[in-house]
C-alpha atoms as a PDB file:
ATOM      1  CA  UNK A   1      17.187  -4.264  -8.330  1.00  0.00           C
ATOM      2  CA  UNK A   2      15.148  -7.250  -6.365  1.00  0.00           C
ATOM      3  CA  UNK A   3      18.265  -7.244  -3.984  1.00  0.00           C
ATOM      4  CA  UNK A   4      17.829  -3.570  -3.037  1.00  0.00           C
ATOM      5  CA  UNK A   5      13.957  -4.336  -2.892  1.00  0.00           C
ATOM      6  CA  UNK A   6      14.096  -7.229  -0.567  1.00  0.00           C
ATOM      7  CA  UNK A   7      15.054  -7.148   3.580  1.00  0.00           C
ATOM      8  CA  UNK A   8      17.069  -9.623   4.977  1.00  0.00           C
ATOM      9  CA  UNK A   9      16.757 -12.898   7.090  1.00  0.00           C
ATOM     10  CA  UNK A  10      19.657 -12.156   8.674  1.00  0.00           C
ATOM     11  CA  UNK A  11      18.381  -9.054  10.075  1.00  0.00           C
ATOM     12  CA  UNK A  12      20.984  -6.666   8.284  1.00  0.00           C
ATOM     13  CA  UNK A  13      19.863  -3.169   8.237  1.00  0.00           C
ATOM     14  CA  UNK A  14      18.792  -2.238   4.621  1.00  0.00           C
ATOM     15  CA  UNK A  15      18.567   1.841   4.042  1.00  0.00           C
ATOM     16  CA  UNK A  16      16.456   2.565   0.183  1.00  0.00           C
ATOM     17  CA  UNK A  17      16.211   6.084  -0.739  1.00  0.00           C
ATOM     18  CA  UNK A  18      12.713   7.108  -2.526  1.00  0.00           C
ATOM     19  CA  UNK A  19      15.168   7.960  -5.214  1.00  0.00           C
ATOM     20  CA  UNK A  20      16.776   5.145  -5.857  1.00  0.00           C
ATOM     21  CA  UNK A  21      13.063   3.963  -6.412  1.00  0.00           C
ATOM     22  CA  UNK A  22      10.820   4.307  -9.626  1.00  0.00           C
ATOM     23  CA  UNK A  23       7.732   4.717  -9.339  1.00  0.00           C
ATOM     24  CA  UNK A  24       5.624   1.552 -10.263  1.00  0.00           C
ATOM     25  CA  UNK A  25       2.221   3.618 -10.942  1.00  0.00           C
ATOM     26  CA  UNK A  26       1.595   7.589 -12.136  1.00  0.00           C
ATOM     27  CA  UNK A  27      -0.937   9.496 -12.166  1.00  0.00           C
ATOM     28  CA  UNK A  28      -2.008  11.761 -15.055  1.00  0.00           C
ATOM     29  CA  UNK A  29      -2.062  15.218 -12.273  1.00  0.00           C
ATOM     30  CA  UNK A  30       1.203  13.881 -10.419  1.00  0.00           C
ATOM     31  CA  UNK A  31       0.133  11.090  -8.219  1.00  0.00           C
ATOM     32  CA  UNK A  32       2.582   8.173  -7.889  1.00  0.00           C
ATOM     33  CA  UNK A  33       3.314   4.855  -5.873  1.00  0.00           C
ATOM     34  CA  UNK A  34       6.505   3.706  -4.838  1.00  0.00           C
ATOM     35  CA  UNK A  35       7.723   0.057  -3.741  1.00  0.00           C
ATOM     36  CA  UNK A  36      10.017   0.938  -1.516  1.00  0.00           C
ATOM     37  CA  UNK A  37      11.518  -2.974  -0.222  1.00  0.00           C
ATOM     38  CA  UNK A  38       9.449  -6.447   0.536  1.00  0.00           C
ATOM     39  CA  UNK A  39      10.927  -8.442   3.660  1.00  0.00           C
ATOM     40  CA  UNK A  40      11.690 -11.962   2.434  1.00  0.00           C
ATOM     41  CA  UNK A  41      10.136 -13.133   5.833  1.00  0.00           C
ATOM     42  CA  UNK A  42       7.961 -16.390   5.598  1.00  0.00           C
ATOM     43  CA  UNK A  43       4.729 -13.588   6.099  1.00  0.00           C
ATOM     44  CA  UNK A  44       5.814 -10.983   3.536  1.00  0.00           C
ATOM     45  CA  UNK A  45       5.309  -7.208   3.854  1.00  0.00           C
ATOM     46  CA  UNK A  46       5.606  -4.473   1.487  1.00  0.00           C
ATOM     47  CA  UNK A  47       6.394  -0.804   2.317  1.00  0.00           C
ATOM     48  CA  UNK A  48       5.045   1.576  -0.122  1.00  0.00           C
ATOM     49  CA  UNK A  49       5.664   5.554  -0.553  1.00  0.00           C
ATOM     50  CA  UNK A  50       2.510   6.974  -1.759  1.00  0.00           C
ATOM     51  CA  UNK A  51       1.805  10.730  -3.194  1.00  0.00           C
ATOM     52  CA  UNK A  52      -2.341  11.457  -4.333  1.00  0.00           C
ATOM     53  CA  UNK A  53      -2.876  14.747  -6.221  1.00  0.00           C
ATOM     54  CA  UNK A  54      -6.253  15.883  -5.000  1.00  0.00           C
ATOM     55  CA  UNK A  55      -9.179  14.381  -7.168  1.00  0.00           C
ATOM     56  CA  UNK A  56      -6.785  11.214  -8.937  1.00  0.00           C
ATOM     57  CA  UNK A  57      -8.260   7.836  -7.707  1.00  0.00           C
ATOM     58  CA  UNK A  58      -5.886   4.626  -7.915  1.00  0.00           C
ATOM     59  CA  UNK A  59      -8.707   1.665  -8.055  1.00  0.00           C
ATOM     60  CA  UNK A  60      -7.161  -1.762  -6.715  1.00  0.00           C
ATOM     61  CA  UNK A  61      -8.493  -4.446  -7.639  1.00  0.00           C
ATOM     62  CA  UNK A  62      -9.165  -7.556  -4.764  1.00  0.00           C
ATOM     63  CA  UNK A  63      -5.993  -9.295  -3.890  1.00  0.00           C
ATOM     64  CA  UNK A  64      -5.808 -12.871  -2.610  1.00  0.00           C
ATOM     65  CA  UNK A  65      -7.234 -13.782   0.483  1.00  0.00           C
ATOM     66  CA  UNK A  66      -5.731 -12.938   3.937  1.00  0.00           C
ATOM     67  CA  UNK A  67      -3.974 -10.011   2.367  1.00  0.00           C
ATOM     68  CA  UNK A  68      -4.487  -6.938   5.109  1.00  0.00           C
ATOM     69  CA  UNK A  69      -3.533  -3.052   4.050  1.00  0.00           C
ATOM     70  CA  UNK A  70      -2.396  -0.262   6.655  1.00  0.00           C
ATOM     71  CA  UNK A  71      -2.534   3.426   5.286  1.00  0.00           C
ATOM     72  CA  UNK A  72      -1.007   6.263   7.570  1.00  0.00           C
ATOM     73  CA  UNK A  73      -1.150  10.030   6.171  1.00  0.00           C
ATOM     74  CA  UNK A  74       1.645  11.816   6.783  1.00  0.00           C
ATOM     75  CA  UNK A  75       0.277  14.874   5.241  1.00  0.00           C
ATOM     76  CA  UNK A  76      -2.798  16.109   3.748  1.00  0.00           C
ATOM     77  CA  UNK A  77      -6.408  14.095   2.936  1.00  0.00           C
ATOM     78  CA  UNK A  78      -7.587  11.132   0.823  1.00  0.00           C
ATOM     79  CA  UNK A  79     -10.542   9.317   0.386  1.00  0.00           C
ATOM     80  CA  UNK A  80     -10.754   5.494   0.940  1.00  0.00           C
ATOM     81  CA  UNK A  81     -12.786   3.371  -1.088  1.00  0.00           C
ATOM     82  CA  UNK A  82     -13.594  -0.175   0.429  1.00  0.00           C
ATOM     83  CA  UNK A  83     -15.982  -2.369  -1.200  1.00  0.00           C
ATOM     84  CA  UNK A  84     -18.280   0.693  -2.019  1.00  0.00           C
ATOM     85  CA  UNK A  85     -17.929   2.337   1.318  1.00  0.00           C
ATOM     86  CA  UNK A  86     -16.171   5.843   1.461  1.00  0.00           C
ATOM     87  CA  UNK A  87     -13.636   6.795   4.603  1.00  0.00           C
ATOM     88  CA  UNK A  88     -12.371  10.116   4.312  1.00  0.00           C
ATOM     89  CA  UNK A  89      -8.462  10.212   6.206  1.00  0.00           C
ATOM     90  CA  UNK A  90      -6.365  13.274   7.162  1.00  0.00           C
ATOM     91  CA  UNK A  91      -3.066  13.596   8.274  1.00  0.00           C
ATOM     92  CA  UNK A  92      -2.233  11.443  11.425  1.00  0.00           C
ATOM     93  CA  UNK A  93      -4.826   9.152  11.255  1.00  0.00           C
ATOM     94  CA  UNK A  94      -4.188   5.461  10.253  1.00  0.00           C
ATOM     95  CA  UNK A  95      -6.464   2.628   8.699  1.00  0.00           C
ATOM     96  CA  UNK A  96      -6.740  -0.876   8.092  1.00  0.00           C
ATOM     97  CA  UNK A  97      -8.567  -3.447   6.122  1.00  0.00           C
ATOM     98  CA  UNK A  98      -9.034  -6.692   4.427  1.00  0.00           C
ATOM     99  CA  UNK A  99      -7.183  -6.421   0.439  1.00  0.00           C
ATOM    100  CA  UNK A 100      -9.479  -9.026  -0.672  1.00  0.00           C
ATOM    101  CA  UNK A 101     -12.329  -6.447  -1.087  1.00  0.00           C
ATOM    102  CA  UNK A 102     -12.458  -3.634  -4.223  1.00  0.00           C
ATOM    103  CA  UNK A 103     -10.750  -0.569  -2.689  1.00  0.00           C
ATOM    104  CA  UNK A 104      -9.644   2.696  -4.040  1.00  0.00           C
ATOM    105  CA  UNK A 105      -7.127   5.743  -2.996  1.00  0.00           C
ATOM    106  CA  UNK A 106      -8.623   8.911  -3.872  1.00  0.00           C
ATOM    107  CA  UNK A 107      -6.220  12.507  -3.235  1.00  0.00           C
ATOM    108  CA  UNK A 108      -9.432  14.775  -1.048  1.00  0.00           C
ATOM    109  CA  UNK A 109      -8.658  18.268   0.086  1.00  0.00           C
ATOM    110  CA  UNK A 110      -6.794  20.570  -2.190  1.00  0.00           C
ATOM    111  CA  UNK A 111      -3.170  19.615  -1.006  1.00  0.00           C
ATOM    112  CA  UNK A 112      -1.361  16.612  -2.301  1.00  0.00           C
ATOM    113  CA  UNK A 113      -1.378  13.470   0.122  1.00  0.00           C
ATOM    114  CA  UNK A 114       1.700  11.675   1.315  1.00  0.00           C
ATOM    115  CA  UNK A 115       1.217   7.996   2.819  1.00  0.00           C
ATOM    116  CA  UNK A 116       2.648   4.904   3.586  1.00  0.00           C
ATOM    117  CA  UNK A 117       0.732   1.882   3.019  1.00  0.00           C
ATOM    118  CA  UNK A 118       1.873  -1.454   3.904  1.00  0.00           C
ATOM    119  CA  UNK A 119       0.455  -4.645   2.555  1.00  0.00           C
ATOM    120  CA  UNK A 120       0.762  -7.654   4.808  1.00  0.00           C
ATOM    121  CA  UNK A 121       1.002 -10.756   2.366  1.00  0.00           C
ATOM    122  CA  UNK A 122      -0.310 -14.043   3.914  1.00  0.00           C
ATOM    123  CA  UNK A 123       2.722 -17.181   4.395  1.00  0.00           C
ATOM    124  CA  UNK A 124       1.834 -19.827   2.185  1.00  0.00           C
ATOM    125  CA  UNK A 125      -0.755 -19.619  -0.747  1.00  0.00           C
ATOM    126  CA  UNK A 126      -3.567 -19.013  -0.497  1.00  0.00           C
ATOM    127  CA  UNK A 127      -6.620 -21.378   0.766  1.00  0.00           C
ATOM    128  CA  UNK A 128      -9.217 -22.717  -1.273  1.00  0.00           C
ATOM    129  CA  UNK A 129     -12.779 -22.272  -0.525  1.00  0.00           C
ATOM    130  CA  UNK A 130     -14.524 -24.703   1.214  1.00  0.00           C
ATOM    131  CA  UNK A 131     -11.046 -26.572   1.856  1.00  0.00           C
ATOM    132  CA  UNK A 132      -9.825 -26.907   5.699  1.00  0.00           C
ATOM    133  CA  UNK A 133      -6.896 -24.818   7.046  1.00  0.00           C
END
């Protein structure tokens, strides 16, 4: 499975089907996440398929510095959660933020919400407080 998960160096073209993907979260009214592939480039990203019922919340918790999220809705509404502070998105709109902050997806409206989400993993590990770059 990692090999269908992970892009190429070489710059093959890799085609997943959502299918041929499991979801790696479900919600109790429907809700799922799917990893759809990770590039194996020296600044990582992972594509994700998600699908919020209306009302289910996915809490994240803080991921390691430098770590940056981009949702897009395709279709329908959610609510996003960053460190406290609600953002209500519809379809067509896209957001950004730092991962290293509490954040949840939340389904809004009363139709189910399709996104993708990226997560843009930092090269290296991560720094240290109070350490130089």
């Amino acid at each position: 499975m990692s090999d269908l998960m992970q892009g190429s160096p070489e710059g093959r073209v890799r085609i997943v089907a959502v299918d041929a993907v499991a979801p790696l979260w479900t919600g109790q009214r429907g809700s799922e996440a799917r990893l759809m592939l990770t590039t194996s480039t020296p600044s990582p990203v992972e594509v994700w398929r998600w699908r919020l019922e209306p009302g289910e919340d996915y809490p994240s918790h803080p991921h390691q510095a430098r770590v940056v999220e981009t949702i897009s809705v395709i279709s329908g509404q959610m609510t996003l959660i960053v460190d406290g502070t609600a953002y209500e998105l519809e379809a067509g709109q896209t957001a950004t933020f730092n991962g290293d902050a509490p954040h949840t997806y939340r389904g809004a409206g009363t139709d189910t919400c399709h996104l993708i989400m990226t997560v843009h993993l930092p090269s290296g590990p991560a720094p240290v407080p109070g350490q130089k770059s």
